[in-house]
C-alpha atoms as a PDB file:
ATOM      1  CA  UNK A   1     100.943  88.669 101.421  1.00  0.00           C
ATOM      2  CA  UNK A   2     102.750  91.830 101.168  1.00  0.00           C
ATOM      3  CA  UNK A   3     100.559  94.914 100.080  1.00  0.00           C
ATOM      4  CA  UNK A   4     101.567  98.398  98.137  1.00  0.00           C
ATOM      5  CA  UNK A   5      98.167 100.152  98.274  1.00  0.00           C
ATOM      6  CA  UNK A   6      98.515 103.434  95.447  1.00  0.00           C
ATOM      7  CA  UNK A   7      95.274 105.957  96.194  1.00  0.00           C
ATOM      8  CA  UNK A   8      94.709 109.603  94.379  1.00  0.00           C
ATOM      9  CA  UNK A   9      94.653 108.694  91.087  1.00  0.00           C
ATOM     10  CA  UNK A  10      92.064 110.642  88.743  1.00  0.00           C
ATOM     11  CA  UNK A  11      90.846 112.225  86.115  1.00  0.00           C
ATOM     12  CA  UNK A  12      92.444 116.244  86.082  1.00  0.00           C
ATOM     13  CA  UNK A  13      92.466 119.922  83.717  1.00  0.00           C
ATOM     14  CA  UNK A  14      95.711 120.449  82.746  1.00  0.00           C
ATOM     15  CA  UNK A  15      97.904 122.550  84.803  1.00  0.00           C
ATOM     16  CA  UNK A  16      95.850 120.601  87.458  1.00  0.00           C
ATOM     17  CA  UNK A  17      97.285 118.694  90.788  1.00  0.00           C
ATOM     18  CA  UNK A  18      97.165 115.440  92.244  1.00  0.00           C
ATOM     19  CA  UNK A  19      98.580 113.833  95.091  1.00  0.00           C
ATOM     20  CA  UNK A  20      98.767 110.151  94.834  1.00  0.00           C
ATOM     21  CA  UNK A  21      99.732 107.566  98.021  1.00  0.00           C
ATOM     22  CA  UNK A  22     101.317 104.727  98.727  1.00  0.00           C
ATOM     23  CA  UNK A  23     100.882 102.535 101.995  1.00  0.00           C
ATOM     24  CA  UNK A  24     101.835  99.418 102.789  1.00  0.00           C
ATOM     25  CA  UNK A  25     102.956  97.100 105.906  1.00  0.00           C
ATOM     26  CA  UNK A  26     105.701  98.340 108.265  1.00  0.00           C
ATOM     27  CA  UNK A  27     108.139  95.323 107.556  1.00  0.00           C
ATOM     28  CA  UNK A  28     108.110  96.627 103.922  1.00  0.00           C
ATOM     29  CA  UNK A  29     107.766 100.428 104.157  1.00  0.00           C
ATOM     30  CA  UNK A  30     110.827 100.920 106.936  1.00  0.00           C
ATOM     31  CA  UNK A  31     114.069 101.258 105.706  1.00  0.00           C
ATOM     32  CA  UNK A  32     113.852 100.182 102.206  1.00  0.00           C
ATOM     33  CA  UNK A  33     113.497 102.308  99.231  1.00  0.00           C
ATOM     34  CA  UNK A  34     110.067 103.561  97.661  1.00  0.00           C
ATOM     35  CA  UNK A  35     109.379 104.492  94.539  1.00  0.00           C
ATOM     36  CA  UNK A  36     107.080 105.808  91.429  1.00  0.00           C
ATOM     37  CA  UNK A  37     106.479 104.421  88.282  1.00  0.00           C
ATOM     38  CA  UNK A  38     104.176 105.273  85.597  1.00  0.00           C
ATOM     39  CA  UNK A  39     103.516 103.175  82.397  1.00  0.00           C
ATOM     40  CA  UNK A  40     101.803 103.607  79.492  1.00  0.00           C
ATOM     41  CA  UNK A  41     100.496 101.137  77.709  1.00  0.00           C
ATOM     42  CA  UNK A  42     103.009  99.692  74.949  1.00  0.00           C
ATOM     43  CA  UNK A  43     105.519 101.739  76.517  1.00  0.00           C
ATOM     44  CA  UNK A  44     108.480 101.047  79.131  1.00  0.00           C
ATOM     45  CA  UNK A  45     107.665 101.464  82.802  1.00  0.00           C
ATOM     46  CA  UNK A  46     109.257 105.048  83.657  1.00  0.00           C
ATOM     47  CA  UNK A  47     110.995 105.775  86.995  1.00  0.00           C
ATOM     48  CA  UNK A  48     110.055 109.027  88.825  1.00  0.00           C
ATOM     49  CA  UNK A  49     110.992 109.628  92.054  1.00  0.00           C
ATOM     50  CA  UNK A  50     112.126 107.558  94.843  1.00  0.00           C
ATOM     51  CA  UNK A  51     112.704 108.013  98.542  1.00  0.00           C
ATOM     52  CA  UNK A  52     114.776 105.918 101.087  1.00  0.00           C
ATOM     53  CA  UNK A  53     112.725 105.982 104.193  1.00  0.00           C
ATOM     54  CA  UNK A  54     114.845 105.465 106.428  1.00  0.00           C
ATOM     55  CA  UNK A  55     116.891 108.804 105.883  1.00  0.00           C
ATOM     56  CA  UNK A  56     114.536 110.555 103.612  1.00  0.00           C
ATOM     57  CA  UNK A  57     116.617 111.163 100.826  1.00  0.00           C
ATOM     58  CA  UNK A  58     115.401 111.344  97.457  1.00  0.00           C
ATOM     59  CA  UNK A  59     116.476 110.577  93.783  1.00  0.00           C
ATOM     60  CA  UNK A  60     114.728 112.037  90.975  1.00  0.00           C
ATOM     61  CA  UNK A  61     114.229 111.180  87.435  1.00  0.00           C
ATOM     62  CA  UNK A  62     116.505 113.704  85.129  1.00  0.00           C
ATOM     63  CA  UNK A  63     113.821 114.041  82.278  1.00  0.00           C
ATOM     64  CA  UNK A  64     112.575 117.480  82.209  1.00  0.00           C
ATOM     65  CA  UNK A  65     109.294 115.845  80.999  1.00  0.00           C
ATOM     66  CA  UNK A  66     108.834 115.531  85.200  1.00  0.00           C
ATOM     67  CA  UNK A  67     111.031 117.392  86.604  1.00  0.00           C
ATOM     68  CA  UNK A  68     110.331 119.981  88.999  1.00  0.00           C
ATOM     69  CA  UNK A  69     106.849 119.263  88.554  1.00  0.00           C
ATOM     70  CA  UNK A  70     106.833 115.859  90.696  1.00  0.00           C
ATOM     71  CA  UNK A  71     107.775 115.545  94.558  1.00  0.00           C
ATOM     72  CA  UNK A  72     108.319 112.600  96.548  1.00  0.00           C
ATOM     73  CA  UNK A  73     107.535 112.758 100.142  1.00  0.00           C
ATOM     74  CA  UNK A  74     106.690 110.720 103.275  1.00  0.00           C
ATOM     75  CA  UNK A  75     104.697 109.958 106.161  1.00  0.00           C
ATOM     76  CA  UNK A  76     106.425 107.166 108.647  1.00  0.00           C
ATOM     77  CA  UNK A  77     103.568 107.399 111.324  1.00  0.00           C
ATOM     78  CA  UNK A  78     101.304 106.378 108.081  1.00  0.00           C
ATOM     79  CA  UNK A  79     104.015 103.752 106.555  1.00  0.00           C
ATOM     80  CA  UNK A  80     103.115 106.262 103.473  1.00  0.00           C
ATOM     81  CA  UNK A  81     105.182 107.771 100.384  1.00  0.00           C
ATOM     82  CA  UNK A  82     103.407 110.084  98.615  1.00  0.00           C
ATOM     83  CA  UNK A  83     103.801 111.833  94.899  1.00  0.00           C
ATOM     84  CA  UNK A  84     102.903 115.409  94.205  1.00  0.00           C
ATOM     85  CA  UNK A  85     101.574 116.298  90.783  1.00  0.00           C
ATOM     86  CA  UNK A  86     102.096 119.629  89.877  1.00  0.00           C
ATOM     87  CA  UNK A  87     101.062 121.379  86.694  1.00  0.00           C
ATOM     88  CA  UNK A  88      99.782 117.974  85.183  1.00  0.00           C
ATOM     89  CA  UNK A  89     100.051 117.760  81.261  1.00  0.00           C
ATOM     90  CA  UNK A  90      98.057 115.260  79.034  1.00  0.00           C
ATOM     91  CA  UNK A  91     101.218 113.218  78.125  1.00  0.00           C
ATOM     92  CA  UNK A  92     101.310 112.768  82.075  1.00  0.00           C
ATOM     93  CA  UNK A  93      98.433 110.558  81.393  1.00  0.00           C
ATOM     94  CA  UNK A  94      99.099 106.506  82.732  1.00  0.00           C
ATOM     95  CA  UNK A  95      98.951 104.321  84.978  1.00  0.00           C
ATOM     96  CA  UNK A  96     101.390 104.917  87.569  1.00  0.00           C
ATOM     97  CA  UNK A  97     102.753 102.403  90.245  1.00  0.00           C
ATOM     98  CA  UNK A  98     104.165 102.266  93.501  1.00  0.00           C
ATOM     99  CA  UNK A  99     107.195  99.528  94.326  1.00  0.00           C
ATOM    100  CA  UNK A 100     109.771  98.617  97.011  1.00  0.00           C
ATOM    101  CA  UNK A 101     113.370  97.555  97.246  1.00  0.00           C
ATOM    102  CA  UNK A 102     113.975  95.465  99.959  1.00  0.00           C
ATOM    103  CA  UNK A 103     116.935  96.838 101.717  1.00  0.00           C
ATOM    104  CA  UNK A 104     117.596  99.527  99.219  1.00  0.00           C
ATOM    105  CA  UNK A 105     120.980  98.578  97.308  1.00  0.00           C
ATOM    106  CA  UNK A 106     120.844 101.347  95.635  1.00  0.00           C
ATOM    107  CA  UNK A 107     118.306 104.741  95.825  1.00  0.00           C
ATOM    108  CA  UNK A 108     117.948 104.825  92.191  1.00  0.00           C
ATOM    109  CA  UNK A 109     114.915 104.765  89.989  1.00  0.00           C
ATOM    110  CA  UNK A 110     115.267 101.403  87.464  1.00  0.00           C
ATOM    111  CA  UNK A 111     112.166  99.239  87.637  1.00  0.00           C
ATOM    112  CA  UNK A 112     113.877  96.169  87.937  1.00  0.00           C
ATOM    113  CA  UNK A 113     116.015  97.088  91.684  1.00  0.00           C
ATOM    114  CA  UNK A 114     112.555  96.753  92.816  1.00  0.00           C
ATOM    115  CA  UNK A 115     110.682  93.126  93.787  1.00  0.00           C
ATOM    116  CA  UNK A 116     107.363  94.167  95.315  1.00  0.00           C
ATOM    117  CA  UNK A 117     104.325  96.443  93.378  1.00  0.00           C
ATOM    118  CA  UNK A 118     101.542  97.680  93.606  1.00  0.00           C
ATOM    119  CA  UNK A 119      98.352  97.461  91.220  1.00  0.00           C
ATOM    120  CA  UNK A 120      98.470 101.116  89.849  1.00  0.00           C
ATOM    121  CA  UNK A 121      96.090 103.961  89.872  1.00  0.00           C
ATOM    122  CA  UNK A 122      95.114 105.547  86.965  1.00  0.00           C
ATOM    123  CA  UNK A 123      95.823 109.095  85.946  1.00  0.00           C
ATOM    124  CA  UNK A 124      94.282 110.906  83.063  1.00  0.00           C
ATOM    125  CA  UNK A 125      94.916 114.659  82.190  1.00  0.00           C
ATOM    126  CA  UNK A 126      93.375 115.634  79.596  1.00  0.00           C
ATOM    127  CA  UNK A 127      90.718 118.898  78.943  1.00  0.00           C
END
């Protein structure tokens, strides 16, 4: 059964950092696209970054609610993507998701390119 394993979730201080992690098998990790997701609940799931791994290149969500703040990154000896959480505010507060696009179609960031999830890790800012 194919795994995406999120870690680094938390409870943070505004203005604080986290850096949450992804891994999962080889077959799925290599040279597919990876990406973030956060939902809260009653809400839409929100794209935030995504990274094809076999090049490295990255596609960002356009909000400014995110951006800048948020970077996508990768370890292929690890079979790891990883999100950086700068300068955390409370609305930053959900449940946030890892997921993979078999084959990568497209690098983009809309919840439904992607067939296999994680379970979430939780991440509450608040002071």
């Amino acid at each position: 059964q194919v795994q995406l394993v999120e870690s680094g979730g938390g409870s943070v201080h505004p203005g604080g950092s986290l850096k949450l992690a992804c891994t999962t098998s080889l077959v799925t990790y290599r040279d597919n696209c990876m990406g973030w997701f956060r939902q809260v609940p009653g809400q839409a799931r929100e794209g935030l970054a995504a990274i094809y791994t076999d090049s490295g290149k990255t596609f960002y969500a356009e909000a400014d609610s995110v951006k800048g703040r948020f970077a996508i990154s990768q370890d292929n000896a690890k079979n790891t993507v990883y999100l950086q959480m700068n300068s955390l505010k409370p609305e930053d507060t959900a449940m946030y998701y890892c997921a993979a696009s078999d084959g990568c179609p497209v690098l983009r960031i809309t919840p439904s390119l992607y067939n296999r999830w994680g379970q979430g890790t939780q991440v509450t800012v608040s002071s």
